[in-house]
C-alpha atoms as a PDB file:
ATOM      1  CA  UNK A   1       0.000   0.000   0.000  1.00  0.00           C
ATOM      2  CA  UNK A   2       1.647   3.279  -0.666  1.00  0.00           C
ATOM      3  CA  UNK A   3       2.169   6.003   1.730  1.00  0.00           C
ATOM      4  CA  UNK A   4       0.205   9.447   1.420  1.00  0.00           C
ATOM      5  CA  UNK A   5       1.617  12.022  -0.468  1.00  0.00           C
ATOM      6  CA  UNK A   6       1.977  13.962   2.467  1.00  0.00           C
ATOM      7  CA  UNK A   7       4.145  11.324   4.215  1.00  0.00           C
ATOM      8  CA  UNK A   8       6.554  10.692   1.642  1.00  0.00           C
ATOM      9  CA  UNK A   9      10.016   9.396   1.908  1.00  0.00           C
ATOM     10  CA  UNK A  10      13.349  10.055   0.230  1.00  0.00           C
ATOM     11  CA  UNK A  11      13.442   6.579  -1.203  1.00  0.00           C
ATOM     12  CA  UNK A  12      17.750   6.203  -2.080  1.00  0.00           C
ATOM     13  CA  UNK A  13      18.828   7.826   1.616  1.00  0.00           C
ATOM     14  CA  UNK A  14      22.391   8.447   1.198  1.00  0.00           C
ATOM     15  CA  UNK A  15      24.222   5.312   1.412  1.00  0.00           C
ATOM     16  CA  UNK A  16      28.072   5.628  -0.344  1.00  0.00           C
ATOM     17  CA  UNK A  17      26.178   4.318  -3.781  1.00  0.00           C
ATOM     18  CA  UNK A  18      23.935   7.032  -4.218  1.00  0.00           C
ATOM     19  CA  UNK A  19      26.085   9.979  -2.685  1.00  0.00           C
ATOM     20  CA  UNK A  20      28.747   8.421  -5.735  1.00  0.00           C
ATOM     21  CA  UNK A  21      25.887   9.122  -7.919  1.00  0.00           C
ATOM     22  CA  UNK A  22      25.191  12.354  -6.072  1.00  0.00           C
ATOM     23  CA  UNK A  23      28.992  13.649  -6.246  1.00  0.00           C
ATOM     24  CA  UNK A  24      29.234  13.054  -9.974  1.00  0.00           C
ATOM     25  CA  UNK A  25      26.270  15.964 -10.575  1.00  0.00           C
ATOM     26  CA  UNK A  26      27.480  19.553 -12.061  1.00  0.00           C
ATOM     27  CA  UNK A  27      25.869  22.233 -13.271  1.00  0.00           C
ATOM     28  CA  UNK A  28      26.870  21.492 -16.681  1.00  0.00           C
ATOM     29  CA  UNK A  29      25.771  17.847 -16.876  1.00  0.00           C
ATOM     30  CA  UNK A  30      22.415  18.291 -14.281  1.00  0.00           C
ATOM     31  CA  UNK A  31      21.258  21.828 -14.932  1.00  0.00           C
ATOM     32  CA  UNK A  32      22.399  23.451 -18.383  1.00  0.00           C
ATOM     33  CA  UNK A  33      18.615  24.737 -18.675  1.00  0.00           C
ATOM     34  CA  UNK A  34      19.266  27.345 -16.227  1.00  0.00           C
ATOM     35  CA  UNK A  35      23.114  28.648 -16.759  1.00  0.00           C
ATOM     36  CA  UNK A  36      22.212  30.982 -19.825  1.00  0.00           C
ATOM     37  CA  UNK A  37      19.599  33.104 -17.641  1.00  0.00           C
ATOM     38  CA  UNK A  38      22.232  33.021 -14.520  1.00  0.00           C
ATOM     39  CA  UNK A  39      23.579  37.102 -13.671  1.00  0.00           C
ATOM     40  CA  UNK A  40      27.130  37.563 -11.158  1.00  0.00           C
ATOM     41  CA  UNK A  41      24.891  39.409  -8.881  1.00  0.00           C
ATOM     42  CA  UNK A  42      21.943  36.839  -8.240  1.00  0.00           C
ATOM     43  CA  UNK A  43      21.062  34.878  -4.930  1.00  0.00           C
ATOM     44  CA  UNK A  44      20.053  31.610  -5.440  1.00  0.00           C
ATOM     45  CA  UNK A  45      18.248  28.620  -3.668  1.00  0.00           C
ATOM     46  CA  UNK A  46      19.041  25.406  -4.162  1.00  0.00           C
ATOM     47  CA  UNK A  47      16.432  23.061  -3.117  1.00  0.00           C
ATOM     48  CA  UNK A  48      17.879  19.100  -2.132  1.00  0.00           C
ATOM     49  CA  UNK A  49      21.119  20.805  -2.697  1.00  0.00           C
ATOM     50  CA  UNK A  50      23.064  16.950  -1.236  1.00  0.00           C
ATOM     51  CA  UNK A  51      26.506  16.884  -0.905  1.00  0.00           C
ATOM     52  CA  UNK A  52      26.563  20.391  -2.891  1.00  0.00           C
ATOM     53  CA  UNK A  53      28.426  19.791  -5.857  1.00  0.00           C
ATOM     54  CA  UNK A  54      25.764  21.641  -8.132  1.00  0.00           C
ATOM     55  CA  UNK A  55      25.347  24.328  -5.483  1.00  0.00           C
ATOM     56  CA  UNK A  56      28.990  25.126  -5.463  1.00  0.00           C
ATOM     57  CA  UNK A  57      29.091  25.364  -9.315  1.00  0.00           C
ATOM     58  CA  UNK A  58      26.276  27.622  -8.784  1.00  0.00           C
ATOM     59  CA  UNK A  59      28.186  29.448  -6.246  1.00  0.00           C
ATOM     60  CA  UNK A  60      31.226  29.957  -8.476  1.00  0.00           C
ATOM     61  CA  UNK A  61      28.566  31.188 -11.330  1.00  0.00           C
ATOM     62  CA  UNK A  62      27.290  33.833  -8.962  1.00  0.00           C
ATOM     63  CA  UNK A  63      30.732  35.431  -7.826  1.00  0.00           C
ATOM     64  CA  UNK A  64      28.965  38.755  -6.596  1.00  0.00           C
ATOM     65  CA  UNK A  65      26.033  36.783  -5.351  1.00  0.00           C
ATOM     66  CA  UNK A  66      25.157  34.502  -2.921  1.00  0.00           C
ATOM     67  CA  UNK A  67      23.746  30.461  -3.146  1.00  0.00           C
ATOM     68  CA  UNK A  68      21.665  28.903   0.322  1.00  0.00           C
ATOM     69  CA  UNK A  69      22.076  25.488   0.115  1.00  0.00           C
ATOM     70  CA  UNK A  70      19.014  23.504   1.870  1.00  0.00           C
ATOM     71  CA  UNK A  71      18.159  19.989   2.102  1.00  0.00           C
ATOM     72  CA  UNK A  72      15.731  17.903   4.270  1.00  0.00           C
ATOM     73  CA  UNK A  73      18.764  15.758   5.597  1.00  0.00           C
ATOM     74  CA  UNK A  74      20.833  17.438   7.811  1.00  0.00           C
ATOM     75  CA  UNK A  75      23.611  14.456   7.497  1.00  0.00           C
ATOM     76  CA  UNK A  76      24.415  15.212   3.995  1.00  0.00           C
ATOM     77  CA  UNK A  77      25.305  19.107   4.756  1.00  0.00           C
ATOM     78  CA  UNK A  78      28.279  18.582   6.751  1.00  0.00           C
ATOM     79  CA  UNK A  79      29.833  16.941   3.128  1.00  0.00           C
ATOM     80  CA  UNK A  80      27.844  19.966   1.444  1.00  0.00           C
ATOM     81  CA  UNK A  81      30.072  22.137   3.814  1.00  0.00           C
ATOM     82  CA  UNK A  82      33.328  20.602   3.088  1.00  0.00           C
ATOM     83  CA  UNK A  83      32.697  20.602  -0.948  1.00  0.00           C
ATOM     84  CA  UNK A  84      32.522  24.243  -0.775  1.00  0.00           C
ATOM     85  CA  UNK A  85      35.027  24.607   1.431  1.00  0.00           C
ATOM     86  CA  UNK A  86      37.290  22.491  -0.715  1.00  0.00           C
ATOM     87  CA  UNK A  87      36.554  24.737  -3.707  1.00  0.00           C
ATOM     88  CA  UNK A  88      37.132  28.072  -1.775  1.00  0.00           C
ATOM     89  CA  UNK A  89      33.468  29.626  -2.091  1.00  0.00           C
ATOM     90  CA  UNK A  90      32.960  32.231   0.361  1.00  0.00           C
ATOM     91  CA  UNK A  91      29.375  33.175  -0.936  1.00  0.00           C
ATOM     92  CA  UNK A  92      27.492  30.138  -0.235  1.00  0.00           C
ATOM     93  CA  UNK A  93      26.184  28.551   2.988  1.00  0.00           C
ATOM     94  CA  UNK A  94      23.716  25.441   3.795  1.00  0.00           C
ATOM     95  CA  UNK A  95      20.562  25.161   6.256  1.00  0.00           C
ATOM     96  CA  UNK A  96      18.118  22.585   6.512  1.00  0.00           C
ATOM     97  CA  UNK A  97      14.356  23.197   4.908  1.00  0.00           C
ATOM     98  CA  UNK A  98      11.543  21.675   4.051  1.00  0.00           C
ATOM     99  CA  UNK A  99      10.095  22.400   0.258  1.00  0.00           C
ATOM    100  CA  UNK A 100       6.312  22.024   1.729  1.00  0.00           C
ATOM    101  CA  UNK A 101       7.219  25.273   3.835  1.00  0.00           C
ATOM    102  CA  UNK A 102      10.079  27.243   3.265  1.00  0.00           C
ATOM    103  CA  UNK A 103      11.968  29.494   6.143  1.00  0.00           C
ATOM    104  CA  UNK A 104      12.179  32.629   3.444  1.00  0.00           C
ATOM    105  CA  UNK A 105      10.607  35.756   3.230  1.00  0.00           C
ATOM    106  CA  UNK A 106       8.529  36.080   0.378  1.00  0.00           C
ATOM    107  CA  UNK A 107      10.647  37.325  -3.099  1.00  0.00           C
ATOM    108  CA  UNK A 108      13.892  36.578  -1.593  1.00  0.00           C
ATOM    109  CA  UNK A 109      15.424  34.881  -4.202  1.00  0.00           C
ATOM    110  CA  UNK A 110      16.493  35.474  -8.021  1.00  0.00           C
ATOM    111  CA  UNK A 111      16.605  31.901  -8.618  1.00  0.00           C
ATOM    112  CA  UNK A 112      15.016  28.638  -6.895  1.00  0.00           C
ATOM    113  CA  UNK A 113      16.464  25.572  -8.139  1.00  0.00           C
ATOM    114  CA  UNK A 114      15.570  21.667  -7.486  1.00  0.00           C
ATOM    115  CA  UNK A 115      17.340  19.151  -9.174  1.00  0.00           C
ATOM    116  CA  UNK A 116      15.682  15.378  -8.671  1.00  0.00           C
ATOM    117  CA  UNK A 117      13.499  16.285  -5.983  1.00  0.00           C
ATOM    118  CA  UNK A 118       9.680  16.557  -6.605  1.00  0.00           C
ATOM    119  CA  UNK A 119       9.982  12.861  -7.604  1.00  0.00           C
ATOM    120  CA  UNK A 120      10.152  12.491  -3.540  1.00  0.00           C
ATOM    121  CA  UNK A 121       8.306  14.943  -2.053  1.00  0.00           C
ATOM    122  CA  UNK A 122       4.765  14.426  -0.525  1.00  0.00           C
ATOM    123  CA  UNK A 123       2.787  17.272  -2.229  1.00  0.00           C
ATOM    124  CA  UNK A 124       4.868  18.846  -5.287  1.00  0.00           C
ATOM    125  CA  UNK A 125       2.535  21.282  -6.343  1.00  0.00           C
ATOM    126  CA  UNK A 126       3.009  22.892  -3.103  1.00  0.00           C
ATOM    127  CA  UNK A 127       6.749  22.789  -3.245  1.00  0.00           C
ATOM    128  CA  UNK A 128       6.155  24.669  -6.317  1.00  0.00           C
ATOM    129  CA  UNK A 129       3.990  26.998  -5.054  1.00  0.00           C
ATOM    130  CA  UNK A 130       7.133  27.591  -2.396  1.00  0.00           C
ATOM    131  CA  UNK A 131       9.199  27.909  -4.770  1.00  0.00           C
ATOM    132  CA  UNK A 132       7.038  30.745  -6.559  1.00  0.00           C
ATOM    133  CA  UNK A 133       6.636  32.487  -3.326  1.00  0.00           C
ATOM    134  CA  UNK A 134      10.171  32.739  -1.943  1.00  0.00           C
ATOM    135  CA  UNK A 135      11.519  33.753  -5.660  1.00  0.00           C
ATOM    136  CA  UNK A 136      11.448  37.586  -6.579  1.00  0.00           C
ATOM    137  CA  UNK A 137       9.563  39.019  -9.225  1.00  0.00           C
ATOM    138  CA  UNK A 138      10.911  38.224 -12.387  1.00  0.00           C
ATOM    139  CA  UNK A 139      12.822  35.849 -11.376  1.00  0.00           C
ATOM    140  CA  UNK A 140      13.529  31.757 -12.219  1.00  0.00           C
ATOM    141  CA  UNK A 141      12.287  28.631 -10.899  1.00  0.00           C
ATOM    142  CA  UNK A 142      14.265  25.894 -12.018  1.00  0.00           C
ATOM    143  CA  UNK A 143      13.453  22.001 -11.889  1.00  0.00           C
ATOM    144  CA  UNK A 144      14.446  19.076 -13.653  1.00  0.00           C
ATOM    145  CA  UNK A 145      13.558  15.560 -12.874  1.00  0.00           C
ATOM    146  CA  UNK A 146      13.995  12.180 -13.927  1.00  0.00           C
ATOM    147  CA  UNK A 147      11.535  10.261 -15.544  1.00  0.00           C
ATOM    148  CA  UNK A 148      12.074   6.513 -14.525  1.00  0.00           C
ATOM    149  CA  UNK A 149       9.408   5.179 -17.049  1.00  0.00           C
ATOM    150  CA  UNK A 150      11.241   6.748 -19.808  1.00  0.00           C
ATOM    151  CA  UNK A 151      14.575   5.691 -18.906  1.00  0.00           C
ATOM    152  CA  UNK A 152      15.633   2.692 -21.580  1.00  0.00           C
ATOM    153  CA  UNK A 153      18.403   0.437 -22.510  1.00  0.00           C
ATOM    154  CA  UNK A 154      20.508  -1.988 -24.580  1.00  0.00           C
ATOM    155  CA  UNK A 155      20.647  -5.116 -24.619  1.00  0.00           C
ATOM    156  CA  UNK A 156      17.397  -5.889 -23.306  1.00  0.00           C
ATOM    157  CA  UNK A 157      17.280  -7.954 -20.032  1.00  0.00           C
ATOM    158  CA  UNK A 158      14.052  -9.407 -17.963  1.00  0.00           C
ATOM    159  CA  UNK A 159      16.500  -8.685 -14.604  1.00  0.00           C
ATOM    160  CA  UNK A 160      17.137  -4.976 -15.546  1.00  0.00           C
ATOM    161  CA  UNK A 161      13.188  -4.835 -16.879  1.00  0.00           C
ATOM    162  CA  UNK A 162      13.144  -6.454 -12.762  1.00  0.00           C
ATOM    163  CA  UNK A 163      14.735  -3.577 -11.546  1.00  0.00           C
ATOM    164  CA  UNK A 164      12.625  -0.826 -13.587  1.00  0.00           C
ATOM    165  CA  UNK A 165       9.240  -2.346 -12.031  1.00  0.00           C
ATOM    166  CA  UNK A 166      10.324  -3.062  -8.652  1.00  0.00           C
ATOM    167  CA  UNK A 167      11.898   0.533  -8.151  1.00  0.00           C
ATOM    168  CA  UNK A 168       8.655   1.979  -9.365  1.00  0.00           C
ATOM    169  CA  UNK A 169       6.563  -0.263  -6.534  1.00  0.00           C
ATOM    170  CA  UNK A 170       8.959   0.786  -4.040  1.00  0.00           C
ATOM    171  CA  UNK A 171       9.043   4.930  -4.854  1.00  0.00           C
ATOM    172  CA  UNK A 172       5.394   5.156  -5.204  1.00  0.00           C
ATOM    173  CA  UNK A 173       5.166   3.235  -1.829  1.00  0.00           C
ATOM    174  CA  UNK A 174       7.166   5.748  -0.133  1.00  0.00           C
ATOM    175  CA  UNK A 175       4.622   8.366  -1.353  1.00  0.00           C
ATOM    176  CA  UNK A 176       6.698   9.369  -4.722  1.00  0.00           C
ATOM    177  CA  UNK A 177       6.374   9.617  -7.915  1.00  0.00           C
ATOM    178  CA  UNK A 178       8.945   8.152 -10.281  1.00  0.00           C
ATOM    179  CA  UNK A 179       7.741   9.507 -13.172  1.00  0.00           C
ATOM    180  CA  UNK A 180       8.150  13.295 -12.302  1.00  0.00           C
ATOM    181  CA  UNK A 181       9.773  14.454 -15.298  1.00  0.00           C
ATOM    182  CA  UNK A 182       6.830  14.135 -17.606  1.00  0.00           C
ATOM    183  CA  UNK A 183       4.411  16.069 -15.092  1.00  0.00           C
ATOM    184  CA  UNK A 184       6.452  18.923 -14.276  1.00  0.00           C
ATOM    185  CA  UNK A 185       4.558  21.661 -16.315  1.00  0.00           C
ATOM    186  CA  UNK A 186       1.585  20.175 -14.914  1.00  0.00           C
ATOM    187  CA  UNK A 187       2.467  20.478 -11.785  1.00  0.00           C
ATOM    188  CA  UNK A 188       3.875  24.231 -12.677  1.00  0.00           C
ATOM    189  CA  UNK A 189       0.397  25.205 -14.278  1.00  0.00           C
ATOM    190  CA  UNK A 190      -1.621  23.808 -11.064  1.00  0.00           C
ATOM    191  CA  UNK A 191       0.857  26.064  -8.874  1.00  0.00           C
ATOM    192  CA  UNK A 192      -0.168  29.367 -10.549  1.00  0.00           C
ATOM    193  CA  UNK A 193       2.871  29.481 -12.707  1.00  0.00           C
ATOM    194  CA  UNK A 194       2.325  30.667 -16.444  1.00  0.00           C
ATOM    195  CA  UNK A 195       5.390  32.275 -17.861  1.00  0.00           C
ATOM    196  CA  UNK A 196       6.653  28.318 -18.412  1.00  0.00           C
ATOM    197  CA  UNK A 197       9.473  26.770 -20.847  1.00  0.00           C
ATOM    198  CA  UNK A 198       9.492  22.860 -20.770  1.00  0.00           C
ATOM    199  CA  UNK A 199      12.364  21.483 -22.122  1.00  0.00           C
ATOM    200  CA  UNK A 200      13.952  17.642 -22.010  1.00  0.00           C
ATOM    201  CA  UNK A 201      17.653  16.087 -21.546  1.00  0.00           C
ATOM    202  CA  UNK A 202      19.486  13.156 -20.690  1.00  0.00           C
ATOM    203  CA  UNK A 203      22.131  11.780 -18.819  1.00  0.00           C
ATOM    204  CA  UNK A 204      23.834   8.706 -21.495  1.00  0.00           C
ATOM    205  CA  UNK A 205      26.413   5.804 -20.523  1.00  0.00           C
ATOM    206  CA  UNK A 206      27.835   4.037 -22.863  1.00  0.00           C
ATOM    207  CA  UNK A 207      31.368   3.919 -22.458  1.00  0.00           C
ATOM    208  CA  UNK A 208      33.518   1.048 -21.006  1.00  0.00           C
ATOM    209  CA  UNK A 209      34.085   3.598 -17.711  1.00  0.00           C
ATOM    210  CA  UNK A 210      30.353   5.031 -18.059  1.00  0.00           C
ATOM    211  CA  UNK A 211      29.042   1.223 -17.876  1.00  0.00           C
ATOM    212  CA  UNK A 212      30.820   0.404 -15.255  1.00  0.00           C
ATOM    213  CA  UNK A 213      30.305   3.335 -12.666  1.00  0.00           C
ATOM    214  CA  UNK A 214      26.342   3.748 -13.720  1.00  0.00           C
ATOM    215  CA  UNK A 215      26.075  -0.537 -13.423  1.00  0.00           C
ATOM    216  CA  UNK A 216      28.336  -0.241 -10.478  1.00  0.00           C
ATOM    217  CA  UNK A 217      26.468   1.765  -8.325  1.00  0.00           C
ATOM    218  CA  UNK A 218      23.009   0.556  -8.700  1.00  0.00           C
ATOM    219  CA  UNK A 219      24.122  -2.976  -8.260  1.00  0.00           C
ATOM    220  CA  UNK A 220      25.290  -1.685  -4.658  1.00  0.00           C
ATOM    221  CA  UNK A 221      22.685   0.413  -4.177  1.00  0.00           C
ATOM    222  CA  UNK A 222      20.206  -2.252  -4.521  1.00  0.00           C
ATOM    223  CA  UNK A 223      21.658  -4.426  -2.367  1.00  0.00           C
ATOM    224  CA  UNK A 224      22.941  -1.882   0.656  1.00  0.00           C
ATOM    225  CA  UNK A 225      21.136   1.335   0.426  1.00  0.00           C
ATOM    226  CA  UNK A 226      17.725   2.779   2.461  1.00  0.00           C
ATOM    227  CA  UNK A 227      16.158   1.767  -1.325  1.00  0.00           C
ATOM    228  CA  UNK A 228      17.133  -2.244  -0.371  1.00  0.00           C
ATOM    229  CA  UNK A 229      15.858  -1.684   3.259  1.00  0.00           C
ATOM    230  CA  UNK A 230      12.487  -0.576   2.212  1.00  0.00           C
ATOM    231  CA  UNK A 231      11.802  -2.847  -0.705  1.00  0.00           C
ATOM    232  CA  UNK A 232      12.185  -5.757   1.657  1.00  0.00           C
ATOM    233  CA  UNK A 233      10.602  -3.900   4.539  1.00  0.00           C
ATOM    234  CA  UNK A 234       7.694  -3.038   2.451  1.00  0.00           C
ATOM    235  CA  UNK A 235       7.438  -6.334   1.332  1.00  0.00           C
ATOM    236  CA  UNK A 236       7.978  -5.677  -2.766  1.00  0.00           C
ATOM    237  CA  UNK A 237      11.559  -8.026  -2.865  1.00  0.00           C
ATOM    238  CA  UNK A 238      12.774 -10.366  -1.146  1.00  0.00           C
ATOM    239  CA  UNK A 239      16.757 -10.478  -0.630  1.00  0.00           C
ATOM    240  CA  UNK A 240      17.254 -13.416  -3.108  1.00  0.00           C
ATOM    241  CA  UNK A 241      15.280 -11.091  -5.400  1.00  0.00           C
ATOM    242  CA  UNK A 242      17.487  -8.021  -5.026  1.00  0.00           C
ATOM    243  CA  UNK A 243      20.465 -10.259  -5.376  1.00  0.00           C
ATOM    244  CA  UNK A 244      19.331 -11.187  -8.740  1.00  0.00           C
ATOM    245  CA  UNK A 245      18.659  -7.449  -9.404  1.00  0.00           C
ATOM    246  CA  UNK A 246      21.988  -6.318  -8.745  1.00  0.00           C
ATOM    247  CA  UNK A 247      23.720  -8.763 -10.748  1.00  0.00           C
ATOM    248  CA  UNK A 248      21.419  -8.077 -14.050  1.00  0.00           C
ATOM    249  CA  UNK A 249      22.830  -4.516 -13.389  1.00  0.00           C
ATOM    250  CA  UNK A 250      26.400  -6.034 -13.285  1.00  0.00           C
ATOM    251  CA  UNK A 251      25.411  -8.438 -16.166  1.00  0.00           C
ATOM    252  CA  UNK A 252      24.494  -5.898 -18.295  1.00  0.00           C
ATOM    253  CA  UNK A 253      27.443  -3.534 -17.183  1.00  0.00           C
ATOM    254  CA  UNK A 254      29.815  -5.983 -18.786  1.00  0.00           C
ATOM    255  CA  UNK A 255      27.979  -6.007 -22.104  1.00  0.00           C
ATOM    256  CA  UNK A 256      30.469  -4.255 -24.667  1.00  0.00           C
ATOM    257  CA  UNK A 257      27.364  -2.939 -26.528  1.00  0.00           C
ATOM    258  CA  UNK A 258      25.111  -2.140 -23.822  1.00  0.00           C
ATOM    259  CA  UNK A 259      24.187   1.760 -24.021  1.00  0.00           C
ATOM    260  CA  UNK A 260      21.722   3.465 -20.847  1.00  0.00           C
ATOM    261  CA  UNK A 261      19.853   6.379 -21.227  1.00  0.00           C
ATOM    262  CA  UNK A 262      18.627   8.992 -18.427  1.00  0.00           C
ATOM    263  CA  UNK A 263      15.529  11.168 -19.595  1.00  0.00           C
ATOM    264  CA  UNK A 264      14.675  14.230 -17.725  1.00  0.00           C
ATOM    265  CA  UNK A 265      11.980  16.642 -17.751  1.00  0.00           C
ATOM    266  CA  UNK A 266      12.875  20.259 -17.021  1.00  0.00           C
ATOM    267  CA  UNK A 267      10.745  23.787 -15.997  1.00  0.00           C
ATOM    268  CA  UNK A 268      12.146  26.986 -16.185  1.00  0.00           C
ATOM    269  CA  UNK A 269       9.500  29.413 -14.978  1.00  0.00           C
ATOM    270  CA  UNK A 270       9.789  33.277 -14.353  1.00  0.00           C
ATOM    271  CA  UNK A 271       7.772  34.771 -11.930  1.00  0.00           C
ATOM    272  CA  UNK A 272       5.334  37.578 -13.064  1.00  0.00           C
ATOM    273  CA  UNK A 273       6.347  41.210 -12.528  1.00  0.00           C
END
């Protein structure tokens, strides 16, 4: 039975496999949309900011600015902290939040940005309607999301077509919804947002190195992560099950021909004037 959209879960937690996932993010590769409309002077929010990679290359984009980092987890800021650190950003800093109700004044921001989040929150149109409310005048909300029923692959496999139905019982148990790239100007229109320009992208691994990292880290994600925990827990695997899971995801990893592709909704939406 799923849980209530109110009551949702972030379904990967951040188990070494998905922060490696996490870590690998950039501006460049995870929000291109946005960079073109980016000014030195703006304050941004980034919304599930993780470990901070993307907020720090937002950070270094906004040199007479400032970026507020927030996420629901509070663990993953302290490795938010050190990433920026690490780089040498003095215009950024990290707090935690959560999307339903925002600790911002109204038309705070120049930007709001989420990257991979509405897919786990409980009520996205209200995150959205956050989002609109904390962002100035004229300025950009920025989302992109992965669309799980639209991600595809070569060589087919009935292990990896496994995975792809089990992860969809297990997020929309949790209260999710996996499919969030496809409803995202939906979800902007029901939110009050008009000015609204819906584009698509994807992540792609094909490479000998691509195959192996992308293969590599689900494999141990579905075996170790708070994504295994709750797909036993919630009674949608068993272990033998995800055993088999992860090593289709190997199985296919070592394919010399085998190709994966990522598709991703995206929203950018400026606030009326």
């Amino acid at each position: 039975m799923s849980k209530p959209r109110e009551t949702a879960v972030y379904t990967h937690g951040h188990h070494e496999s998905v922060l490696r996932s996490h870590t690998w993010r950039t501006a460049a590769n995870s929000a291109a949309y946005l960079l073109g409309s980016l000014k030195p002077h703006m304050r941004i929010l980034d919304i599930g900011c993780g470990p901070g990679t993307i907020t720090a290359d937002l950070a270094a984009l906004v040199p007479d600015g400032r970026v507020t980092g927030v996420d629901h987890a509070a663990g993953v800021l302290e490795q938010a902290r050190a990433t920026a650190e690490a780089r040498g950003l003095t215009n950024i800093d990290f707090a935690v939040a959560d999307v339903h109700a925002l600790d911002f004044p109204d038309d705070t921001f120049c930007v709001v940005h989420a990257h991979q989040v509405l897919q786990h929150v409980g009520d996205p149109v209200q995150a959205l309607r956050e989002m609109r409310r904390v962002v100035k005048p004229g300025g950009f909300i920025a989302v992109r999301e992965s669309d799980y029923a639209a991600m595809t692959w070569y060589p087919e496999s009935a292990g990896m077509d496994d995975w792809a139905a089990l992860y969809q019982r297990v997020a929309r148990a949790n209260g999710g919804e996996p499919d969030a790239g496809r409803r995202l100007r939906s979800w902007a229109l029901r939110a009050g947002l008009t000015d609204i320009t819906a584009t698509s992208s994807t992540w792609t691994f094909a490479t000998a190195e691509e195959r192996a990292w992308w293969s590599g880290l689900w494999a141990d994600r579905t075996l170790a992560s708070a994504y295994a925990e709750r797909a036993v827990g919630g009674g949608h695997a068993t272990e033998e099950e995800l055993r088999a899971v992860s090593e289709a995801w190997r199985e296919w990893g070592r394919q010399e021909d085998a190709w994966f592709s990522v598709l991703h909704g995206e929203i950018l939406c400026r606030k009326d004037v």
